[in-house]
C-alpha atoms as a PDB file:
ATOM      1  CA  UNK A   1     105.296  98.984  86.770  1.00  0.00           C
ATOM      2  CA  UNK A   2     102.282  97.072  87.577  1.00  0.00           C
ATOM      3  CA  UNK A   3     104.253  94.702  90.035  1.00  0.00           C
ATOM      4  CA  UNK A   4     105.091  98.085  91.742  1.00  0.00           C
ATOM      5  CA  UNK A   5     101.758  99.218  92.128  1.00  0.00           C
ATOM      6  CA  UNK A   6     100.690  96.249  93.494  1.00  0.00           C
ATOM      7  CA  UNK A   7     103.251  96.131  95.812  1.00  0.00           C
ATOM      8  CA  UNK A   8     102.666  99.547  97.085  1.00  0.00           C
ATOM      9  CA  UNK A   9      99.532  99.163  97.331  1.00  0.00           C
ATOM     10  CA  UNK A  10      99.652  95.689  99.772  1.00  0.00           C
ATOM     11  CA  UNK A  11     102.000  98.006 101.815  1.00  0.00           C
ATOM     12  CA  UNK A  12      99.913 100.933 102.546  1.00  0.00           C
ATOM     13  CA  UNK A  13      96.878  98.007 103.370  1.00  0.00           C
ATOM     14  CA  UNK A  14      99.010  96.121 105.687  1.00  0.00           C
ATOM     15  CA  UNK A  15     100.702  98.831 108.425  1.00  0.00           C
ATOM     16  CA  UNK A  16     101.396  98.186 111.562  1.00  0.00           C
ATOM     17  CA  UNK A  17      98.964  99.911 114.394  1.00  0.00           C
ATOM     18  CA  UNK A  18     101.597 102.901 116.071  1.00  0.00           C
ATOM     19  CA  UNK A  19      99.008 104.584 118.042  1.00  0.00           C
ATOM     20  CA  UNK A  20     100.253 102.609 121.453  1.00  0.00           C
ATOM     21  CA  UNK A  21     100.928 105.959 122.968  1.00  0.00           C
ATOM     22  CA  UNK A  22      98.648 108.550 122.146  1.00  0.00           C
ATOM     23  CA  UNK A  23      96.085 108.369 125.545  1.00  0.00           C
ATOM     24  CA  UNK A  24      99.503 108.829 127.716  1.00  0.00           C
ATOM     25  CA  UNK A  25     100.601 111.486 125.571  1.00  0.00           C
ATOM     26  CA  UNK A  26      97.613 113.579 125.750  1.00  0.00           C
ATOM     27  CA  UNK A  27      97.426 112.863 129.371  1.00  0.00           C
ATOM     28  CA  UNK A  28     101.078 114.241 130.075  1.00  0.00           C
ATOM     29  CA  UNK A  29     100.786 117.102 127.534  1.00  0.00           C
ATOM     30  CA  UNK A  30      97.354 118.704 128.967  1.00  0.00           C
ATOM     31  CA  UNK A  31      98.311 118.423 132.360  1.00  0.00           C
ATOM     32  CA  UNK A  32     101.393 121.246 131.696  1.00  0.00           C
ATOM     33  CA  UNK A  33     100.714 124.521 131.945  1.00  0.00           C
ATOM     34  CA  UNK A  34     102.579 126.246 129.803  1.00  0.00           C
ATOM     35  CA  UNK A  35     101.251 124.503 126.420  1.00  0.00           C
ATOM     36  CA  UNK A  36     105.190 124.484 124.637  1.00  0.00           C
ATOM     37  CA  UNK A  37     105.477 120.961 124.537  1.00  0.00           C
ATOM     38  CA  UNK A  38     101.859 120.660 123.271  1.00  0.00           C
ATOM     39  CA  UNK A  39     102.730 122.677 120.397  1.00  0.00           C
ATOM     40  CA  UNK A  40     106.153 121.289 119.849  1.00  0.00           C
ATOM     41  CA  UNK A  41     104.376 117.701 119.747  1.00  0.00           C
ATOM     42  CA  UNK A  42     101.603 119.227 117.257  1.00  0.00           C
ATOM     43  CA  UNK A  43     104.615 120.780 114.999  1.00  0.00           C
ATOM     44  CA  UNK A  44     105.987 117.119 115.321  1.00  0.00           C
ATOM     45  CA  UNK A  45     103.332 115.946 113.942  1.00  0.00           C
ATOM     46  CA  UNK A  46     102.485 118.035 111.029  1.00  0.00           C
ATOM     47  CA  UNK A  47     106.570 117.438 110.101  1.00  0.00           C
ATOM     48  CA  UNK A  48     105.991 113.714 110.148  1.00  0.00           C
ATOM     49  CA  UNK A  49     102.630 113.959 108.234  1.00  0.00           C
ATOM     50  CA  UNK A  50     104.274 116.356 105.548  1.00  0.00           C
ATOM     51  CA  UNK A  51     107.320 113.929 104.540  1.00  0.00           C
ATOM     52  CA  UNK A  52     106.339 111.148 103.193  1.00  0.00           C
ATOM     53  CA  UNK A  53     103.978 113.075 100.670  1.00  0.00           C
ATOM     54  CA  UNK A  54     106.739 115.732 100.174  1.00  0.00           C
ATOM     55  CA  UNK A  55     108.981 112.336  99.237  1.00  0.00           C
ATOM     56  CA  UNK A  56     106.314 110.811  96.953  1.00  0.00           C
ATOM     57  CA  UNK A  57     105.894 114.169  95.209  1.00  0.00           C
ATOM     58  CA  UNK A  58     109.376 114.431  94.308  1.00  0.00           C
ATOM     59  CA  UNK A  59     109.326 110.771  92.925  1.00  0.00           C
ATOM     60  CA  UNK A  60     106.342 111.411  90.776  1.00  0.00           C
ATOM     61  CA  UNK A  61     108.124 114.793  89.322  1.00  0.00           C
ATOM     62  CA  UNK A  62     111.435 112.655  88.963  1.00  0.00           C
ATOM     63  CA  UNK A  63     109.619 109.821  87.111  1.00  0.00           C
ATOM     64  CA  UNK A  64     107.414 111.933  84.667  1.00  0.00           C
ATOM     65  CA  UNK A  65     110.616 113.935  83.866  1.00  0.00           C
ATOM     66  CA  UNK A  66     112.759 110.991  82.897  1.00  0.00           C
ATOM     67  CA  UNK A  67     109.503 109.817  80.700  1.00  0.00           C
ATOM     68  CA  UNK A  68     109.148 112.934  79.172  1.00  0.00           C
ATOM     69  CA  UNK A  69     113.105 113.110  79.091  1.00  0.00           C
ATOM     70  CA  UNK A  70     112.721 109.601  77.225  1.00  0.00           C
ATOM     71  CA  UNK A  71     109.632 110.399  74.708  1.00  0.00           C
ATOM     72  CA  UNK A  72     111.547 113.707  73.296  1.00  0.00           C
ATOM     73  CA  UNK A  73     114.951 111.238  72.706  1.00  0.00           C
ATOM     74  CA  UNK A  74     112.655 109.568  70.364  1.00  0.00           C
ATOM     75  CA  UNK A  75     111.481 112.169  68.819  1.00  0.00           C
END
């Protein structure tokens, strides 16, 4: 478990810079007028942001119940 955690841990210190983009974004999404794709980029966003914790959630719920699945086997 340990190894894991260390692992994890060299991953989240070592991404890769993805922000390449972002000035010509901005620059293409305030010049329309009509805001959609603004929002639909923002939405985007918030979707992309959401998932990996969503994920990481559901692996911490599936771990502790096999643990606790585990510990009352023993019992």
């Amino acid at each position: 478990m340990r190894k894991i955690g260390f692992i994890l841990v060299l991953l989240f210190l070592f991404t890769a810079d993805a922000d390449a983009q972002c000035a010509m974004c901005r620059a293409v999404l305030e010049s329309e007028e009509t805001q959609n794709a603004a929002r639909g980029v923002n939405n985007g966003i918030v979707y992309l942001m959401a998932i990996p914790y969503i994920l990481m959630a559901g692996l911490g719920y599936a771990i502790y119940r096999s643990r606790r699945k585990v510990q009352e086997s023993k019992n």
